[in-house]
N, C-alpha and C. Protein backbone atom coordinates (compact mmCIF):
# COMPACT_ATOMS: atom_id res chain seq x y z
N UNK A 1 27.20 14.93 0.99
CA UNK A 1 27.35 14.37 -0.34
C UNK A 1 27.13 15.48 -1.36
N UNK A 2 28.00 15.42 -2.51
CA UNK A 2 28.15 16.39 -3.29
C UNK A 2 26.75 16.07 -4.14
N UNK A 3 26.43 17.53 -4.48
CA UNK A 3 24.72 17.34 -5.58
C UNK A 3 23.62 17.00 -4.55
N UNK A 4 23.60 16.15 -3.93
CA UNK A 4 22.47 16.14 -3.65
C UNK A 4 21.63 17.51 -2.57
N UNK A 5 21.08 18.12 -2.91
CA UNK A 5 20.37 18.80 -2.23
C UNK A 5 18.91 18.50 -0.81
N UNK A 6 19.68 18.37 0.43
CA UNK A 6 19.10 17.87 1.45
C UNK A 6 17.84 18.74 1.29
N UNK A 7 16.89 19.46 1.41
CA UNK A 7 15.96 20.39 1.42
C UNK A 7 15.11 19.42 0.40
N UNK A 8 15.40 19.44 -1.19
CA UNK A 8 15.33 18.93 -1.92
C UNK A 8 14.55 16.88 -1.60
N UNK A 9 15.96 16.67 -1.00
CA UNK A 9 15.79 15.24 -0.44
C UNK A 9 14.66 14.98 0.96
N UNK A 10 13.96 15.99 1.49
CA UNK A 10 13.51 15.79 2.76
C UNK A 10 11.85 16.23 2.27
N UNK A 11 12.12 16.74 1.00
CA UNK A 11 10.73 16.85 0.52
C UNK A 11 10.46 15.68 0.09
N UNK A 12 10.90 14.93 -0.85
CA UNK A 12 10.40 13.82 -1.57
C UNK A 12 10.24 12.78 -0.59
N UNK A 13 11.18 13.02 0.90
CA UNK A 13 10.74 11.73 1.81
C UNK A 13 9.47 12.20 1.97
N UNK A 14 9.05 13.56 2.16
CA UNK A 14 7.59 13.56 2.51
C UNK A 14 6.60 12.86 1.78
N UNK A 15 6.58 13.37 0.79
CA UNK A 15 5.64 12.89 -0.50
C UNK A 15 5.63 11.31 -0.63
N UNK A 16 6.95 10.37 -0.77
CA UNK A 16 6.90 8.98 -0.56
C UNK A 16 6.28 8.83 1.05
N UNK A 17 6.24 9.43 2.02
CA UNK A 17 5.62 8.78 3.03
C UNK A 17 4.19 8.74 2.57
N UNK A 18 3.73 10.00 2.26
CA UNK A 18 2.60 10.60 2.23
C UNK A 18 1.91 9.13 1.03
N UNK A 19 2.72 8.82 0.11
CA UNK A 19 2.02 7.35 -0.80
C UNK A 19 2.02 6.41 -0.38
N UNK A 20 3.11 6.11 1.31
CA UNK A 20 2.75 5.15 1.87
C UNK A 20 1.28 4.82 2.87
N UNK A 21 1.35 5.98 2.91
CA UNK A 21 0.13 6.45 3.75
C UNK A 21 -1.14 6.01 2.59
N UNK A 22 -0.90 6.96 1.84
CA UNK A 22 -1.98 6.04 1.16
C UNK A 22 -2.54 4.78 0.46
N UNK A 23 -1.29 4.57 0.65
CA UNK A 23 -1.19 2.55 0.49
C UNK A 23 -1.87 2.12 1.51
N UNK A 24 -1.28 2.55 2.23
CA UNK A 24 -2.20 1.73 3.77
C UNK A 24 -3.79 1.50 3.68
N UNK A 25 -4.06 2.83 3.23
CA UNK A 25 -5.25 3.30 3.75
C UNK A 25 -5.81 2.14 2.67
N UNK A 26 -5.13 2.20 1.43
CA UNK A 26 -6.18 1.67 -0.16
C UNK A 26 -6.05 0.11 0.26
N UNK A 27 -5.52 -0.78 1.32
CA UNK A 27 -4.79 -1.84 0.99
C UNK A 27 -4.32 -2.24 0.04
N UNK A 28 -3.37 -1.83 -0.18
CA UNK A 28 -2.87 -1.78 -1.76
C UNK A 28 -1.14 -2.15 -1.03
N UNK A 29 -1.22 -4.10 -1.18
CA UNK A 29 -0.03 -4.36 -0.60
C UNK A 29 1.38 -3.92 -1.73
N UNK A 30 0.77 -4.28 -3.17
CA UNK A 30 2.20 -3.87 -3.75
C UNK A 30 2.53 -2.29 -3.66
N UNK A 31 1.66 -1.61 -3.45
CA UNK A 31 2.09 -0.07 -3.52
C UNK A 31 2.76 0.49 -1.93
N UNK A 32 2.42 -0.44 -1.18
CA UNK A 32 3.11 -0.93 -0.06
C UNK A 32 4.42 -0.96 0.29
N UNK A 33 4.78 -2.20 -0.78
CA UNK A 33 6.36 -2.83 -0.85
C UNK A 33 6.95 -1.74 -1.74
N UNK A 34 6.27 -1.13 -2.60
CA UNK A 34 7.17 -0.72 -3.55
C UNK A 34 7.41 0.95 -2.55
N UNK A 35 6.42 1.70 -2.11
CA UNK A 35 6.57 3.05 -1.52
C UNK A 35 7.63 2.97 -0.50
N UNK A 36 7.53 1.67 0.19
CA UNK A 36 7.89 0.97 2.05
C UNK A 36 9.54 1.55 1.39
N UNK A 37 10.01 0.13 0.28
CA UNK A 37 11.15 0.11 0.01
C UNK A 37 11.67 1.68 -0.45
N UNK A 38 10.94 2.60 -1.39
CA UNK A 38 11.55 3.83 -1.91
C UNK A 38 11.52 4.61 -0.55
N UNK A 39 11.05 4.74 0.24
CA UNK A 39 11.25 5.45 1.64
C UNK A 39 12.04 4.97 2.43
N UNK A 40 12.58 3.45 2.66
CA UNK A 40 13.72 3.08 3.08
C UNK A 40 15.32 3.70 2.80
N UNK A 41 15.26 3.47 1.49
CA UNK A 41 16.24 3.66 0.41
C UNK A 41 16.54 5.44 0.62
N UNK A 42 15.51 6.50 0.86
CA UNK A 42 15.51 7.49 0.80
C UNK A 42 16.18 8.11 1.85
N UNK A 43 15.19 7.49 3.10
CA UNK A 43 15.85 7.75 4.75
C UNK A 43 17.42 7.21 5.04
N UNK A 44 17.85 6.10 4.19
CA UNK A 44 19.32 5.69 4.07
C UNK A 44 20.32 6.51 3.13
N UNK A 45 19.68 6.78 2.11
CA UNK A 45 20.26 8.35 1.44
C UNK A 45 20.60 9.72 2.46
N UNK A 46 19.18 10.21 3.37
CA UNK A 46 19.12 11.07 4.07
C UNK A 46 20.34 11.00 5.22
N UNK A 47 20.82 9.58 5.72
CA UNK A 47 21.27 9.58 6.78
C UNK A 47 22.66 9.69 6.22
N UNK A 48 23.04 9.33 4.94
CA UNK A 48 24.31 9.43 4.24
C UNK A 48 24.69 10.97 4.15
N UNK A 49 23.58 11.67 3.98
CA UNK A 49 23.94 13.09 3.51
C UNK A 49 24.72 13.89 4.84
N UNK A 50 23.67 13.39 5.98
CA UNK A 50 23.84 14.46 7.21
C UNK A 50 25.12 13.97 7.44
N UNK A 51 25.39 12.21 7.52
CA UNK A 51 26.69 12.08 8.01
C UNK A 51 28.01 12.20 7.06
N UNK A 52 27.98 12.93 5.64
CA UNK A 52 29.26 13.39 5.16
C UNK A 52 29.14 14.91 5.38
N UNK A 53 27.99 15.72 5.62
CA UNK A 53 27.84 16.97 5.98
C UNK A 53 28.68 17.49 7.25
N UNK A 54 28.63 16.27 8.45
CA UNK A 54 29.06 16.04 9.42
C UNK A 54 30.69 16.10 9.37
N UNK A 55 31.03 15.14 8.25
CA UNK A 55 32.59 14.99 8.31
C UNK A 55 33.20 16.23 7.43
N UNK A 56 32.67 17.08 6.89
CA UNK A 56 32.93 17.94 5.85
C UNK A 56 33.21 18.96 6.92
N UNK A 57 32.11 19.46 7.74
CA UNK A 57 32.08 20.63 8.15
C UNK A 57 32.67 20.76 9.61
């Protein structure tokens, strides 16, 4: 995918895991749903990237 920078994109999955992680830990269910979902959304971004990288190259 054009623009997006995978390097870029594989950091911020870190960092959103890393707040899910600490959701867990705080029980902190809405920070939960809200981290759960932005790390979903992210890893479905991620998998978009590799697979037009895939058809590109």
């Amino acid at each position: 995918m054009n623009g997006i920078d995978r390097n870029e994109l594989d950091e911020t999955i870190a960092k959103v895991f890393k707040e899910v992680r600490t959701a867990v830990d705080s029980h902190s269910e809405k920070s939960i749903q809200m981290y759960s979902h932005a790390l979903r959304a992210l890893v479905e971004l991620r998998q978009q990237v590799v697979s037009g990288e895939r058809s590109d190259g």
